[in-house]
PDB file of N, CA and C in Angstrom:
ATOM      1  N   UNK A   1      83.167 243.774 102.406  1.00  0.00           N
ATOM      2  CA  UNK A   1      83.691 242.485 101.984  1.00  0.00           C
ATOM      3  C   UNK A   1      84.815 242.032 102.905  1.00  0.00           C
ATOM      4  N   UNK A   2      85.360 242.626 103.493  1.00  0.00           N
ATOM      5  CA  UNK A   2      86.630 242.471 104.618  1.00  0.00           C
ATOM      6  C   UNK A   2      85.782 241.462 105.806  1.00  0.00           C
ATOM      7  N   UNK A   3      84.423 241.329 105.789  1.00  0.00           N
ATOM      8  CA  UNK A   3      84.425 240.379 106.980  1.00  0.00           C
ATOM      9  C   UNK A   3      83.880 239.312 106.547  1.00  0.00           C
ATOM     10  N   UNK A   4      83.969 238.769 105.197  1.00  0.00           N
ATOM     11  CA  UNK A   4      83.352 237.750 104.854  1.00  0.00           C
ATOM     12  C   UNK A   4      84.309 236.270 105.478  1.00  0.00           C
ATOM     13  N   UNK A   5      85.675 236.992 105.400  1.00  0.00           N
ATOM     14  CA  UNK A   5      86.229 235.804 105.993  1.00  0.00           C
ATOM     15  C   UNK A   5      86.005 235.053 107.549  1.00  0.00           C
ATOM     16  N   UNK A   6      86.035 236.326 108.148  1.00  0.00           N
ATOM     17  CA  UNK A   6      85.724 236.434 109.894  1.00  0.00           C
ATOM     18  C   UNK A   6      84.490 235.590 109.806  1.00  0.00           C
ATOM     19  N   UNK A   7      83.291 236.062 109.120  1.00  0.00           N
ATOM     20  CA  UNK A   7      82.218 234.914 109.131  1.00  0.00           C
ATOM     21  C   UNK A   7      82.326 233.994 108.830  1.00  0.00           C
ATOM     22  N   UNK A   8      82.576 233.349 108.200  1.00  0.00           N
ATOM     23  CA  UNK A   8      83.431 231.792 107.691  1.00  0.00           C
ATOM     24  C   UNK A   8      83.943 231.675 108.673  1.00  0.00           C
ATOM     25  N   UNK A   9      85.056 231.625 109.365  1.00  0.00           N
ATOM     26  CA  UNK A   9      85.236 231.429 110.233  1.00  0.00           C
ATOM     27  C   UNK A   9      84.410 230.869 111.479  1.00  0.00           C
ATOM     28  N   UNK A  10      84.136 232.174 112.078  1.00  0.00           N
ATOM     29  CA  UNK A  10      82.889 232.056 113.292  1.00  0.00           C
ATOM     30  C   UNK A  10      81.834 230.703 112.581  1.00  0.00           C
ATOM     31  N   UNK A  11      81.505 231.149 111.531  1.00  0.00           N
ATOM     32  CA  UNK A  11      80.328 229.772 111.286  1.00  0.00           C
ATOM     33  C   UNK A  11      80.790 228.336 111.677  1.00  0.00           C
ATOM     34  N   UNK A  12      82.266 228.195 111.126  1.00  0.00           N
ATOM     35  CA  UNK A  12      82.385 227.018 110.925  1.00  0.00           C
ATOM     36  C   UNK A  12      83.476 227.014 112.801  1.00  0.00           C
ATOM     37  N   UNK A  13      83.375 227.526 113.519  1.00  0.00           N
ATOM     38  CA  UNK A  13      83.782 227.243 114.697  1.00  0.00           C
ATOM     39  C   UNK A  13      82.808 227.148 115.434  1.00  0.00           C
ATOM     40  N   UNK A  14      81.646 227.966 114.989  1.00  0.00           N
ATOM     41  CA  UNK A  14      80.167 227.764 115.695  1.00  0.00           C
ATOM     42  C   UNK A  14      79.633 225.985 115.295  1.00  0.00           C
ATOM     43  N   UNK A  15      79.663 225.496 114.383  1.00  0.00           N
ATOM     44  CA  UNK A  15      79.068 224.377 113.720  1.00  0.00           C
ATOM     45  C   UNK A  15      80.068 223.304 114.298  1.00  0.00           C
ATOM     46  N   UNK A  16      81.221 223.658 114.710  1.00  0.00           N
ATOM     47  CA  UNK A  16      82.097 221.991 115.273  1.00  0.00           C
ATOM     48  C   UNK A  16      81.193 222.447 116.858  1.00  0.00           C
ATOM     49  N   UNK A  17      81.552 223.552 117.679  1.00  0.00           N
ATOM     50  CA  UNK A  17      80.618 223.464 118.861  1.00  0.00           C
ATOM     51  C   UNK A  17      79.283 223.121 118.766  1.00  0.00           C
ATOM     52  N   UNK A  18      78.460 223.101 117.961  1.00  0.00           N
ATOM     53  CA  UNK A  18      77.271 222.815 118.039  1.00  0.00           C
ATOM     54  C   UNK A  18      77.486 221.004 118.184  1.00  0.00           C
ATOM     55  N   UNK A  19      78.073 220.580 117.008  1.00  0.00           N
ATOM     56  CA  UNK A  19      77.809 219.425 116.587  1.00  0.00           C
ATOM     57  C   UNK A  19      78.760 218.464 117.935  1.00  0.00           C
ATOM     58  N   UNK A  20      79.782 218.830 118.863  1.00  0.00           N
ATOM     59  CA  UNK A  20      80.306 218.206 119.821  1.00  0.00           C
ATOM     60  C   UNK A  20      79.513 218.520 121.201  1.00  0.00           C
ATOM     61  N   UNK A  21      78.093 219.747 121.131  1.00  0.00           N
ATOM     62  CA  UNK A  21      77.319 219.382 122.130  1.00  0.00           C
ATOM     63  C   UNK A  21      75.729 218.326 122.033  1.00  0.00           C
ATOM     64  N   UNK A  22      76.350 217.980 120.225  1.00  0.00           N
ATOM     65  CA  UNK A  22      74.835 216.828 120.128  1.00  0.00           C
ATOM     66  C   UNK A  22      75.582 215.308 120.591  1.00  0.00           C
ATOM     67  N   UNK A  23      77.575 215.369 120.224  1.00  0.00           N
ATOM     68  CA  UNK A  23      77.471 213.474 120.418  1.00  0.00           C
ATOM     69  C   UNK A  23      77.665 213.528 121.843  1.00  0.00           C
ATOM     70  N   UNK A  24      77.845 214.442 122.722  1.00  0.00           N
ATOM     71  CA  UNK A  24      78.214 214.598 124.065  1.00  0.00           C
ATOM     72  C   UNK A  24      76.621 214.130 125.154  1.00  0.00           C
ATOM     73  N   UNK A  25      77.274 212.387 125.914  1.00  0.00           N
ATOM     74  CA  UNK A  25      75.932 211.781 126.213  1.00  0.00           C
ATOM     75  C   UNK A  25      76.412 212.164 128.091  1.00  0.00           C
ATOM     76  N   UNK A  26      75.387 212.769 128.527  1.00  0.00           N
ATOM     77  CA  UNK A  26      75.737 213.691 129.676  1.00  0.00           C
ATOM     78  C   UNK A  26      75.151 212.624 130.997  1.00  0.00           C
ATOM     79  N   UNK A  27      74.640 210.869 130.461  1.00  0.00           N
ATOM     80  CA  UNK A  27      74.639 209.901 131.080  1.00  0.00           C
ATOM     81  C   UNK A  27      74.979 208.932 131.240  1.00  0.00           C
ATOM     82  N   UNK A  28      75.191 208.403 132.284  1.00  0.00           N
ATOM     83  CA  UNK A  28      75.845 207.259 132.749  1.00  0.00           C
ATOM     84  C   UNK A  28      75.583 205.852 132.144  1.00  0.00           C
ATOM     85  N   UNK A  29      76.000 204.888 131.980  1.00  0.00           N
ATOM     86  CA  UNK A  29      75.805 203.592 131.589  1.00  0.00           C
ATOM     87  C   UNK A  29      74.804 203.275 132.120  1.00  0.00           C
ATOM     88  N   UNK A  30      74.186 203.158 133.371  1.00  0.00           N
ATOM     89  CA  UNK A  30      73.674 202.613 134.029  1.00  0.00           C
ATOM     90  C   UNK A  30      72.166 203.354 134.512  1.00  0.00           C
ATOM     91  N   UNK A  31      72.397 204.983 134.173  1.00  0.00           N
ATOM     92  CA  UNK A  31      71.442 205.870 133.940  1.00  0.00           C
ATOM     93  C   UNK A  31      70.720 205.480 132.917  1.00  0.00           C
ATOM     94  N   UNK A  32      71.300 205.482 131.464  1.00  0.00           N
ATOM     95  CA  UNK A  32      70.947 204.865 130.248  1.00  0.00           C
ATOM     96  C   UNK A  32      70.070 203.690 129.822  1.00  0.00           C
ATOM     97  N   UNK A  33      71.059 202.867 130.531  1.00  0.00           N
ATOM     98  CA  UNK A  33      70.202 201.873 130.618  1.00  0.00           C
ATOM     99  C   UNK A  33      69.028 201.484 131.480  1.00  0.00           C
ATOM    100  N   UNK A  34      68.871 202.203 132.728  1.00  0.00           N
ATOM    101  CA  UNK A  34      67.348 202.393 133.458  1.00  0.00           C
ATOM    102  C   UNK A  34      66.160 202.890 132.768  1.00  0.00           C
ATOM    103  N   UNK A  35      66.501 204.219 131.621  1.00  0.00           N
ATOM    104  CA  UNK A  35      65.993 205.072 131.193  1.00  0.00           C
ATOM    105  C   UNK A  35      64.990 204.103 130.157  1.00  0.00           C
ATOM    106  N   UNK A  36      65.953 203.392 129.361  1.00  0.00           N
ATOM    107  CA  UNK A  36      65.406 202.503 128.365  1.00  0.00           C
ATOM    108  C   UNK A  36      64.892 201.561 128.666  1.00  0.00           C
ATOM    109  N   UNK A  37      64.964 200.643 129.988  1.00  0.00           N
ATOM    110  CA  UNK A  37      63.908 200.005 130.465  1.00  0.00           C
ATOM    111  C   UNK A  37      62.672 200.478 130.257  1.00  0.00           C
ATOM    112  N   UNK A  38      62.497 201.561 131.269  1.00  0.00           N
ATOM    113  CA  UNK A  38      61.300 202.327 131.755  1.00  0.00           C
ATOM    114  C   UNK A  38      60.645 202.617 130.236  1.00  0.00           C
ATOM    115  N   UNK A  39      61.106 203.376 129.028  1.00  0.00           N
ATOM    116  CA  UNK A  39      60.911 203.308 128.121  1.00  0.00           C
ATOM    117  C   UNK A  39      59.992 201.854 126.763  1.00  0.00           C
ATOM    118  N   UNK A  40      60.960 201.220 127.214  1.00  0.00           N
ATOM    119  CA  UNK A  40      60.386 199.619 127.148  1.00  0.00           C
ATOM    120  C   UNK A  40      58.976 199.039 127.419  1.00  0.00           C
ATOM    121  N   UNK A  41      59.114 199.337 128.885  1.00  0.00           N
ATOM    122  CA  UNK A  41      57.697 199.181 129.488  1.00  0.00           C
ATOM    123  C   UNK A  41      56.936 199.696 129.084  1.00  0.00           C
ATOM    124  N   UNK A  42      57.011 201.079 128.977  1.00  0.00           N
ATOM    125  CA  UNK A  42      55.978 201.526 128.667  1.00  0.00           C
ATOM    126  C   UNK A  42      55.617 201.333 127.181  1.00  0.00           C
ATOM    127  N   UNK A  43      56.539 201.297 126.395  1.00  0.00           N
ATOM    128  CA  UNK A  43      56.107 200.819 125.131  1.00  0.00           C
ATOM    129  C   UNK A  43      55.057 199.300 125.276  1.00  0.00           C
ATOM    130  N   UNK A  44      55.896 198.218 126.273  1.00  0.00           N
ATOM    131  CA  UNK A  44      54.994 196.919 126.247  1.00  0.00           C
ATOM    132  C   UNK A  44      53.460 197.273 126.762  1.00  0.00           C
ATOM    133  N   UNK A  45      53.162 198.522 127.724  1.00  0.00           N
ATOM    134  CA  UNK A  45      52.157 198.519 128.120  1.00  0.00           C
ATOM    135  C   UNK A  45      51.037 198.870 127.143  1.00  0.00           C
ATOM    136  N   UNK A  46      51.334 200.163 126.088  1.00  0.00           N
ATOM    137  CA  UNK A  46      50.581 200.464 124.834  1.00  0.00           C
ATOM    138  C   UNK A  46      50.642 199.162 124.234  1.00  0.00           C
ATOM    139  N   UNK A  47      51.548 198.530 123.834  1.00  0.00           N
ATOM    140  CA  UNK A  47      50.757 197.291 122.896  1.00  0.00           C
ATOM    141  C   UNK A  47      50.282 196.348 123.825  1.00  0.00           C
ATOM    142  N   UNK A  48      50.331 196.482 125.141  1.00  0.00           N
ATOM    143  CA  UNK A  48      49.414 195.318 125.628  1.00  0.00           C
ATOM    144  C   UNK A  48      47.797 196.222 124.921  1.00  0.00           C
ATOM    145  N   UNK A  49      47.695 197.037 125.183  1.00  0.00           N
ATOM    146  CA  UNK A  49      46.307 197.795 125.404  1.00  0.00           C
ATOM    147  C   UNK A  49      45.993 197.883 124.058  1.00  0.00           C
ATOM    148  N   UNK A  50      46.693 198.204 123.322  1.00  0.00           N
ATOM    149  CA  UNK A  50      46.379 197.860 121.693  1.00  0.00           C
ATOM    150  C   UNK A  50      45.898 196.640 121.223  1.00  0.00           C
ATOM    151  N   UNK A  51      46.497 195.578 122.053  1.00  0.00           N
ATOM    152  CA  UNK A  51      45.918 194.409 121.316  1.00  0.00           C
ATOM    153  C   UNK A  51      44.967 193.712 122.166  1.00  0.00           C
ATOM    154  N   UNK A  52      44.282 194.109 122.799  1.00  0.00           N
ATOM    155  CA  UNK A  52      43.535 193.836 123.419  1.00  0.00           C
ATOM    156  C   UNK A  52      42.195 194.579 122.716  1.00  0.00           C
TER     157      UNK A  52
END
């Protein structure tokens, strides 16, 4: 029972690192926004072909 605290711990120092390497965006403005173009397109290209 002496390490129940130590785990508590570790968990909840493990869970702020986890959760500050999901909002951490490792691209540029301008990366981003290329990305989602290209994304775009290709979305417009499936519904061209869909509705056709």
């Amino acid at each position: 029972m002496a390490r129940g605290n130590q785990r508590d711990l570790a968990r909840a120092k493990n869970l702020k690192k986890q959760s500050e390497l999901k909002t951490k965006n490792s691209k540029s403005g301008s990366e981003m926004q290329r990305d989602k173009e290209a994304v775009a397109a290709l979305m417009r290209e499936k519904q061209k072909k869909g509705n056709t």
